[in-house]
PDB file of N, CA and C in Angstrom:
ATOM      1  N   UNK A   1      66.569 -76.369  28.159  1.00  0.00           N
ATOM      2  CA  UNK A   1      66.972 -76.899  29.445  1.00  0.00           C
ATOM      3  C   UNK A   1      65.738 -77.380  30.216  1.00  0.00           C
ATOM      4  N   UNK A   2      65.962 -78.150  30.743  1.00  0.00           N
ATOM      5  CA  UNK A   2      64.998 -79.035  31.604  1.00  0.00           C
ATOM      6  C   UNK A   2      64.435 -78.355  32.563  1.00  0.00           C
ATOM      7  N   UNK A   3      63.289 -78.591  33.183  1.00  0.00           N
ATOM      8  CA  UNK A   3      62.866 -78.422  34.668  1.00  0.00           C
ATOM      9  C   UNK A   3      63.684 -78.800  35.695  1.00  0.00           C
ATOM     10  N   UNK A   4      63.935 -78.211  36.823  1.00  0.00           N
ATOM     11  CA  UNK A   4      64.539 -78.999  37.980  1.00  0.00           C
ATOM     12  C   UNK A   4      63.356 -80.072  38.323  1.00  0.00           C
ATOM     13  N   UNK A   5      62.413 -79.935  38.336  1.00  0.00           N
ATOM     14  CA  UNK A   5      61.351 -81.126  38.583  1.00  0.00           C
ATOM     15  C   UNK A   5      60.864 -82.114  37.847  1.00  0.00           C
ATOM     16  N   UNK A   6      62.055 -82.309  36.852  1.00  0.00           N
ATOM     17  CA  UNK A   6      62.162 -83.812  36.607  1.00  0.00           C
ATOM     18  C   UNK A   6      63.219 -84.742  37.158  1.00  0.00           C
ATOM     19  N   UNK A   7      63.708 -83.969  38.413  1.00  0.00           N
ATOM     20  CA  UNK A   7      64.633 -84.525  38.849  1.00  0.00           C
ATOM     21  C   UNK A   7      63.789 -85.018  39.976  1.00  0.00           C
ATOM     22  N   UNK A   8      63.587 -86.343  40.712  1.00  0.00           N
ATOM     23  CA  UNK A   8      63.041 -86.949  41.693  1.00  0.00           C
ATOM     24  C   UNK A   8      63.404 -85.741  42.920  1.00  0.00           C
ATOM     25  N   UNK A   9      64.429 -85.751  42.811  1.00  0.00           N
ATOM     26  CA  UNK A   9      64.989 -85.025  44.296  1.00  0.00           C
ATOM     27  C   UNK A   9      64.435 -83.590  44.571  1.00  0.00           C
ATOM     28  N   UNK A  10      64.326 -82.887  43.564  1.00  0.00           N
ATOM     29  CA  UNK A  10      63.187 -81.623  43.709  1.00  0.00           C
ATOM     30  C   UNK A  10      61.751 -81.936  43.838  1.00  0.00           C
ATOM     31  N   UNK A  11      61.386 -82.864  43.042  1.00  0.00           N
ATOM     32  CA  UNK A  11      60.210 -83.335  43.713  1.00  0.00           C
ATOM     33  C   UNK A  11      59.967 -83.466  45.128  1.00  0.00           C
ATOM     34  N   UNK A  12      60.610 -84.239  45.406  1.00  0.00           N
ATOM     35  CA  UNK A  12      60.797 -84.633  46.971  1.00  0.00           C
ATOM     36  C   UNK A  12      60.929 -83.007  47.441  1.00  0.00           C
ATOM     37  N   UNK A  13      61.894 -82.103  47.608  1.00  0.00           N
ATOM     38  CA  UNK A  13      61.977 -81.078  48.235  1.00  0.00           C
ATOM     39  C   UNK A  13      60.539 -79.934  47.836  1.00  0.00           C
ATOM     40  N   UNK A  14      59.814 -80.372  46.891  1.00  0.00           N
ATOM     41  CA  UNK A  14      58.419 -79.406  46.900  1.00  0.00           C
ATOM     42  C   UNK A  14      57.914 -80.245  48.233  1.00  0.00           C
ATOM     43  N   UNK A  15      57.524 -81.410  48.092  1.00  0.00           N
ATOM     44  CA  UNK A  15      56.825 -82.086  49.016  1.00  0.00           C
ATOM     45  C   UNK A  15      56.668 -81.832  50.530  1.00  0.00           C
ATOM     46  N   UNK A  16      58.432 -81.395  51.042  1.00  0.00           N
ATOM     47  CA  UNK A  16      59.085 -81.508  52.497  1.00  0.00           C
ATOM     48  C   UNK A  16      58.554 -80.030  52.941  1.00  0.00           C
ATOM     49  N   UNK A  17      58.758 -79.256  51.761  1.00  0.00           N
ATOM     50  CA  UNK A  17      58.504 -78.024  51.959  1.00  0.00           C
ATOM     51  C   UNK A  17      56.921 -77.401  52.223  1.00  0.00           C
ATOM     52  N   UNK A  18      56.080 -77.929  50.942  1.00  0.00           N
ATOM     53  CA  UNK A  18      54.826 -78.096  51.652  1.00  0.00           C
ATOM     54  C   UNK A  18      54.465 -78.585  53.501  1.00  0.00           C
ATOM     55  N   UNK A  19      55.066 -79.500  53.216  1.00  0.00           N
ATOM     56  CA  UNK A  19      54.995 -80.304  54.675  1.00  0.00           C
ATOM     57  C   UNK A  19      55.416 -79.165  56.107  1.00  0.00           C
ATOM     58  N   UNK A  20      56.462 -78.407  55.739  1.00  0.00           N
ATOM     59  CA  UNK A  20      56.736 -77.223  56.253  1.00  0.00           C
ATOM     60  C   UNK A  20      56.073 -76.226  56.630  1.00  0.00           C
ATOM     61  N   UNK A  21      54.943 -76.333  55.956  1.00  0.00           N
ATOM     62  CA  UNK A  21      54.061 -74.739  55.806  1.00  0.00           C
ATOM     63  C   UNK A  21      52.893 -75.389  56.509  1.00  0.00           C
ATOM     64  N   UNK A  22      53.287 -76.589  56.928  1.00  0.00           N
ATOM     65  CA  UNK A  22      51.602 -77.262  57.841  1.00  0.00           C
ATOM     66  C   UNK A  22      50.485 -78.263  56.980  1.00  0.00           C
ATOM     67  N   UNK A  23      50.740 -77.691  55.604  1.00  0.00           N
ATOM     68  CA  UNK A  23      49.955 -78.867  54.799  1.00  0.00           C
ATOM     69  C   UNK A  23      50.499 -80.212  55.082  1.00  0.00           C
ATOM     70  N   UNK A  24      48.979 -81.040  54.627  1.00  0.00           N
ATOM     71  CA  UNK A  24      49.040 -82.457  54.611  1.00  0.00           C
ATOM     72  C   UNK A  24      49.106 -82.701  53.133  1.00  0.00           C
ATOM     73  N   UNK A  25      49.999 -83.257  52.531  1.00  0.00           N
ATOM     74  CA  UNK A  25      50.823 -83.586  51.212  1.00  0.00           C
ATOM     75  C   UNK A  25      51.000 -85.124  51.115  1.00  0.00           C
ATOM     76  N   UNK A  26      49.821 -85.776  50.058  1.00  0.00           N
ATOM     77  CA  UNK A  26      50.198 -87.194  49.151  1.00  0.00           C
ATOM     78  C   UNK A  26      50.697 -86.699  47.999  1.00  0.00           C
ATOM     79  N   UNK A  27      52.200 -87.569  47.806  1.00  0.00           N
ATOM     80  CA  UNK A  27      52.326 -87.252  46.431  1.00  0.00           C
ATOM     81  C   UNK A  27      52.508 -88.448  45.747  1.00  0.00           C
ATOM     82  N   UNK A  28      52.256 -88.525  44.789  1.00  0.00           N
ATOM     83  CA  UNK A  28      52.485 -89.701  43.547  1.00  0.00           C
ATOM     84  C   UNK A  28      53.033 -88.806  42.467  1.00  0.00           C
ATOM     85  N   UNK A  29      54.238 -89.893  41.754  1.00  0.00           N
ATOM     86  CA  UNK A  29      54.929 -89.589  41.023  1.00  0.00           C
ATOM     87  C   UNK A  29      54.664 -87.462  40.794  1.00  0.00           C
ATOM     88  N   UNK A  30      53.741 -86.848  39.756  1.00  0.00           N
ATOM     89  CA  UNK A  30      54.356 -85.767  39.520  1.00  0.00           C
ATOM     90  C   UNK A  30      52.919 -85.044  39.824  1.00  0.00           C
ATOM     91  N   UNK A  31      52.200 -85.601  40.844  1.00  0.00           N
ATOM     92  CA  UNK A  31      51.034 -84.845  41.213  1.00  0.00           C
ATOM     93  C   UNK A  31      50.898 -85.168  42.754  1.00  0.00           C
ATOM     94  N   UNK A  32      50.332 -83.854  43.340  1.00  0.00           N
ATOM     95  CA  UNK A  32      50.187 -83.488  45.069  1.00  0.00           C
ATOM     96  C   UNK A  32      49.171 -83.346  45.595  1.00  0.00           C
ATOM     97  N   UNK A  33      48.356 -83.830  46.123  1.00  0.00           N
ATOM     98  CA  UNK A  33      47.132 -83.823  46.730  1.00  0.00           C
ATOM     99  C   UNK A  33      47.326 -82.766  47.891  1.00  0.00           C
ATOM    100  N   UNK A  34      46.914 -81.600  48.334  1.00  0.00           N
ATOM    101  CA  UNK A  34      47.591 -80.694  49.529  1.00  0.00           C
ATOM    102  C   UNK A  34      46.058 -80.803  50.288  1.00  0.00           C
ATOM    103  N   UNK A  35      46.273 -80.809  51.230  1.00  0.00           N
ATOM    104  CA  UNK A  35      44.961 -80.751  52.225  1.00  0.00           C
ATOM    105  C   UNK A  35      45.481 -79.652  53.992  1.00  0.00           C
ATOM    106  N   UNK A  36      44.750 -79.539  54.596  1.00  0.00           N
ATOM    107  CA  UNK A  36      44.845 -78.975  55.911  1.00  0.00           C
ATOM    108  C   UNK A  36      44.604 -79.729  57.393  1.00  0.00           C
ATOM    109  N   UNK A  37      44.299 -80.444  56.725  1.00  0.00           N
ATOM    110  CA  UNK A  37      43.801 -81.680  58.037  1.00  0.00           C
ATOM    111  C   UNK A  37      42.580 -82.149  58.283  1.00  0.00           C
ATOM    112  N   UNK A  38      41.530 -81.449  57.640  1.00  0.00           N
ATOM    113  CA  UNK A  38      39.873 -80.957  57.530  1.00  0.00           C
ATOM    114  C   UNK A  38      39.421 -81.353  56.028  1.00  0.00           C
ATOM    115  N   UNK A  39      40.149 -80.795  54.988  1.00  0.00           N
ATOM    116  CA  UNK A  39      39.996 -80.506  54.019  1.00  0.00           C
ATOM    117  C   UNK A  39      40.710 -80.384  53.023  1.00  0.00           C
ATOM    118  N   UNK A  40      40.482 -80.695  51.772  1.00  0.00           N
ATOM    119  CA  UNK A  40      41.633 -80.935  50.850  1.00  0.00           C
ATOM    120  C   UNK A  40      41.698 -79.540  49.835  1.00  0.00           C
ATOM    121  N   UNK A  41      43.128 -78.732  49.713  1.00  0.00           N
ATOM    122  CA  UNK A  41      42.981 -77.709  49.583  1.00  0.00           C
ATOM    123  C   UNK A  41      43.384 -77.274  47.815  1.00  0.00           C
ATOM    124  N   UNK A  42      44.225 -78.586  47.351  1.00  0.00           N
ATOM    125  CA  UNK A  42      44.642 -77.616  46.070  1.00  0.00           C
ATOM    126  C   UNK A  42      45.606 -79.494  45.825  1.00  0.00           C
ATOM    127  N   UNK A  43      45.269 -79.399  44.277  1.00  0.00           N
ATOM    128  CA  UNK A  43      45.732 -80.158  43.568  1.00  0.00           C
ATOM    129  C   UNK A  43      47.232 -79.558  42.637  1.00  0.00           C
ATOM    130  N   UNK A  44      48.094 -79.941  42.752  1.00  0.00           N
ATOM    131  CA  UNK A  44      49.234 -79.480  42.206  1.00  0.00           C
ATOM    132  C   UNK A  44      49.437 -80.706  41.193  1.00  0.00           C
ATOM    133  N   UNK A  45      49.734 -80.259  39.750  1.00  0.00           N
ATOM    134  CA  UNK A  45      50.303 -81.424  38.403  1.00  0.00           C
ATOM    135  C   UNK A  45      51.088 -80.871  38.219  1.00  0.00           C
ATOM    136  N   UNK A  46      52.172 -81.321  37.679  1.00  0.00           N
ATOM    137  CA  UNK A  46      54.009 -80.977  37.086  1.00  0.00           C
ATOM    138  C   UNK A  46      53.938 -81.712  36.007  1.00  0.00           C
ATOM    139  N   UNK A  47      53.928 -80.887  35.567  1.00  0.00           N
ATOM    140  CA  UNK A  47      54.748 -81.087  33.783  1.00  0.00           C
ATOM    141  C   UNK A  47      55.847 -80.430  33.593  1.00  0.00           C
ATOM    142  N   UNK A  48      57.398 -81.018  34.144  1.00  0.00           N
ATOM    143  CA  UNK A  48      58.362 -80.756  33.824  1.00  0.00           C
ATOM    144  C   UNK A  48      58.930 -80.666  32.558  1.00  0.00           C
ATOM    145  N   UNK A  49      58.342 -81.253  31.974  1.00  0.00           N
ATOM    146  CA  UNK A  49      58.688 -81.447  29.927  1.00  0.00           C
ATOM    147  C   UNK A  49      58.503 -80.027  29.540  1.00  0.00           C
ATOM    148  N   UNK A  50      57.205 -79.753  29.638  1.00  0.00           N
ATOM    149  CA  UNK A  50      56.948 -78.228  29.722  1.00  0.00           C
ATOM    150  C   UNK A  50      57.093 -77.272  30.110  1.00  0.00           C
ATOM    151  N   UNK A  51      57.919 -77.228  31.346  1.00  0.00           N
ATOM    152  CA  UNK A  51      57.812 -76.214  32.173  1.00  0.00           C
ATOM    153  C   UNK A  51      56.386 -75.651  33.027  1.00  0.00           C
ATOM    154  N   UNK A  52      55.480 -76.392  33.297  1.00  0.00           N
ATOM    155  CA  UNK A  52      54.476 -75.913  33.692  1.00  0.00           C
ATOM    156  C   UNK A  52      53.669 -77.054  34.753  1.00  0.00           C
ATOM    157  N   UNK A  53      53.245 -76.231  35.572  1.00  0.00           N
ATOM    158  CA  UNK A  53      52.463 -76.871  36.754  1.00  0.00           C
ATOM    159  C   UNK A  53      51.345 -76.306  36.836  1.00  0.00           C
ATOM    160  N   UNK A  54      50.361 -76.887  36.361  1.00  0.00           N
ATOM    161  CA  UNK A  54      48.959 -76.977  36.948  1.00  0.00           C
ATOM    162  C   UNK A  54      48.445 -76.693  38.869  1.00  0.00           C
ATOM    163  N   UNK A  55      48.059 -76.182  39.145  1.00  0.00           N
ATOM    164  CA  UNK A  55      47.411 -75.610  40.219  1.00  0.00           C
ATOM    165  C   UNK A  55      46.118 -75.266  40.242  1.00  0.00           C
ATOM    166  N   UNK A  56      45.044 -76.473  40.802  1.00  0.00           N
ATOM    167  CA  UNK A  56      43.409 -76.530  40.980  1.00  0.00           C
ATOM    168  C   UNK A  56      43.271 -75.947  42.387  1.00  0.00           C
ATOM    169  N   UNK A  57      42.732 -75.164  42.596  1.00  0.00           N
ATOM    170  CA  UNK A  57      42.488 -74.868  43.776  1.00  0.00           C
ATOM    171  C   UNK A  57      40.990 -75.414  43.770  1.00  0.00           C
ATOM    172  N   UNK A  58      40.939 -76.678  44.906  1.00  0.00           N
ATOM    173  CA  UNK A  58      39.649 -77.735  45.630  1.00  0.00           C
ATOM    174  C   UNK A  58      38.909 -76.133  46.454  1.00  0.00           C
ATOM    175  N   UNK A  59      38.901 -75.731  46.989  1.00  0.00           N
ATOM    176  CA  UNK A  59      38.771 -75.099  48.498  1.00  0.00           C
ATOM    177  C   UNK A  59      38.552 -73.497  48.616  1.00  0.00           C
ATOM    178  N   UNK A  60      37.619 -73.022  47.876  1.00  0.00           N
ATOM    179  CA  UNK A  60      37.695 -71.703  47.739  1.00  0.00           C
ATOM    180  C   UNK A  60      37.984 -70.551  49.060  1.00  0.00           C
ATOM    181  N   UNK A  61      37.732 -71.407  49.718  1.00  0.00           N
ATOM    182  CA  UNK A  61      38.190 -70.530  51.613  1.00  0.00           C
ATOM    183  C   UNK A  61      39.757 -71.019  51.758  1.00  0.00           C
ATOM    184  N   UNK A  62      40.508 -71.228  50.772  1.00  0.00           N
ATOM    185  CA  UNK A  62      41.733 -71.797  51.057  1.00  0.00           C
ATOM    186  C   UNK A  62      43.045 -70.720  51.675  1.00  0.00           C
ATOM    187  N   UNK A  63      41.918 -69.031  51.518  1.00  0.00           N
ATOM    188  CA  UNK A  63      42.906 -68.197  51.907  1.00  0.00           C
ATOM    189  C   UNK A  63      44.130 -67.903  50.664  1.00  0.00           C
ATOM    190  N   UNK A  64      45.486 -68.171  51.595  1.00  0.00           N
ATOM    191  CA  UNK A  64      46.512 -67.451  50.852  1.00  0.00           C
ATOM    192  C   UNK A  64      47.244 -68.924  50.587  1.00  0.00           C
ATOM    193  N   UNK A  65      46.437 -70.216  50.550  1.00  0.00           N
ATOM    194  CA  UNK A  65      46.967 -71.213  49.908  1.00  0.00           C
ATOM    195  C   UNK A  65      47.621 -71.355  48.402  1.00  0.00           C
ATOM    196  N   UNK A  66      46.629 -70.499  47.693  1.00  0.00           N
ATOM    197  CA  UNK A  66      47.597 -70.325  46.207  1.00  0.00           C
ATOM    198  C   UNK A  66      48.869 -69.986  46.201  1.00  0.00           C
ATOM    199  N   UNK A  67      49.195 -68.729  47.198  1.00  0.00           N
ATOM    200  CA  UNK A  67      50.189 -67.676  46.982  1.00  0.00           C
ATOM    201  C   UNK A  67      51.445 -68.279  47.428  1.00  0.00           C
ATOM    202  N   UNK A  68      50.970 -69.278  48.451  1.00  0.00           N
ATOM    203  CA  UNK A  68      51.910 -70.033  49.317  1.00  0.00           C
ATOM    204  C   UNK A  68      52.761 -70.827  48.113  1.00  0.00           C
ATOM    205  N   UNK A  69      52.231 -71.755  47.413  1.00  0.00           N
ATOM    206  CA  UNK A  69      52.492 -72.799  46.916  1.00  0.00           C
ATOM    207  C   UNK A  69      52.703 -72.382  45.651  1.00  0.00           C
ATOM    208  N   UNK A  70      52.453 -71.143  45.025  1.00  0.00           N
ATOM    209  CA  UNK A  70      53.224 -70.746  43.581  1.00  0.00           C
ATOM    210  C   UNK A  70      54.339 -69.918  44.499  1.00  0.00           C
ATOM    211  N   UNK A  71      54.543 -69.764  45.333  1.00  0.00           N
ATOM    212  CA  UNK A  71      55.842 -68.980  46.002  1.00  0.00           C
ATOM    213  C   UNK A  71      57.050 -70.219  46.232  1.00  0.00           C
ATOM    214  N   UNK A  72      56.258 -71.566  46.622  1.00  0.00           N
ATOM    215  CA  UNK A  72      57.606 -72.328  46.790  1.00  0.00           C
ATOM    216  C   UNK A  72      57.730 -73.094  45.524  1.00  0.00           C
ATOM    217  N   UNK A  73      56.792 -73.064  44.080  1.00  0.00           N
ATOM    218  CA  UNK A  73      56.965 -73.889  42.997  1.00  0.00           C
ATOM    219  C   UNK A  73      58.019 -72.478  42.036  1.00  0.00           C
ATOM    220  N   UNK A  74      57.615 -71.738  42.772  1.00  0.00           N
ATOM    221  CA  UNK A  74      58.748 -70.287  41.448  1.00  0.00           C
ATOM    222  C   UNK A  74      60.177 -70.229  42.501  1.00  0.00           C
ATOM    223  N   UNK A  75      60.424 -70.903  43.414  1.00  0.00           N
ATOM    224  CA  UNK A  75      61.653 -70.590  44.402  1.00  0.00           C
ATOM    225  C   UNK A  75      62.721 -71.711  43.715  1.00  0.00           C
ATOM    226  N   UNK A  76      61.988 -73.271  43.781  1.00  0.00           N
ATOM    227  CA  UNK A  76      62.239 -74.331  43.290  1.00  0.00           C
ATOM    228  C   UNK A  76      62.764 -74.013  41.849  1.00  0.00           C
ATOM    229  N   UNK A  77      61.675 -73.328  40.596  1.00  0.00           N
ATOM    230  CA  UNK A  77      62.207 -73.195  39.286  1.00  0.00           C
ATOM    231  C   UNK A  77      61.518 -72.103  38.958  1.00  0.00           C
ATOM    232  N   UNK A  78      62.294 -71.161  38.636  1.00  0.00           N
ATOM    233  CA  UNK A  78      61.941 -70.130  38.518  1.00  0.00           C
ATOM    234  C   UNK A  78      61.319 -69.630  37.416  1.00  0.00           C
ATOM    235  N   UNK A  79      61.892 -70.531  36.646  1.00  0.00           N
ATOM    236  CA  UNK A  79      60.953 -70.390  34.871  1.00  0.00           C
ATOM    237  C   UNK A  79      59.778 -71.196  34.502  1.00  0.00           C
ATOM    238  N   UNK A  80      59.447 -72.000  36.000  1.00  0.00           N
ATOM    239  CA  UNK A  80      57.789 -72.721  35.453  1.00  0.00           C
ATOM    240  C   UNK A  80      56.835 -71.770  35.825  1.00  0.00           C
ATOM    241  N   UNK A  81      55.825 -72.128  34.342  1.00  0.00           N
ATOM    242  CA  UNK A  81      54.540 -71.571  33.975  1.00  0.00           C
ATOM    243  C   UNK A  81      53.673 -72.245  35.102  1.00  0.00           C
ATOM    244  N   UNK A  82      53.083 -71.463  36.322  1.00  0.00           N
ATOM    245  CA  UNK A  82      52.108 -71.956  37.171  1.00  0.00           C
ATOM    246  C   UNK A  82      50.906 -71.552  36.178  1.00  0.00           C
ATOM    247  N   UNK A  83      49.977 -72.446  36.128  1.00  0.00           N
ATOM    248  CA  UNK A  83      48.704 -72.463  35.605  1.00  0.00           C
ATOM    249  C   UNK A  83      47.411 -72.761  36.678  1.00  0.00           C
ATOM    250  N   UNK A  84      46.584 -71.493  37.258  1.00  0.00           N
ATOM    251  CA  UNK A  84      45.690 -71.591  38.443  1.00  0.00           C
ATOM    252  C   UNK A  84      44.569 -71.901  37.473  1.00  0.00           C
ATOM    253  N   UNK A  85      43.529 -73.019  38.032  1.00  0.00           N
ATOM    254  CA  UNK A  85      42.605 -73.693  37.443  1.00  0.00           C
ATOM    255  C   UNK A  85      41.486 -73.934  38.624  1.00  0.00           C
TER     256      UNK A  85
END
């Protein structure tokens, strides 16, 4: 069974949701640029084929930015492999 995040429309709802939590969010097709307004905080890649999303954390003072954003990528699908890089 598929990812929900090969569906455009979950895409879109990671995005809104980021946007929610105060991050500043570019997204192109299946990758997220997340920033704070200052600073750019964490690179998010989706590989829905796989089940797995890549997570670079840019920003080592980023705080509880990881925890945030594997909390709303495991809410979204609960069976993707977050990979912190």
């Amino acid at each position: 069974m598929k990812s929900p995040f090969s569906l455009y429309a979950k895409r879109l709802e990671l995005l809104w949701r980021l946007k929610k939590h105060g991050f500043y969010v570019r997204m192109h097709a299946y990758e997220y640029l997340i920033g704070d307004g200052d600073k750019f905080q964490a690179l998010i890649l989706l590989e829905p084929e796989l089940k797995r999303a890549i997570l670079k954390i840019l920003n080592n003072s980023a705080g509880n930015v990881k925890n945030i954003i594997e909390e709303i990528l495991l809410d979204i699908d609960s069976r993707i492999r977050v990979e912190v890089i």
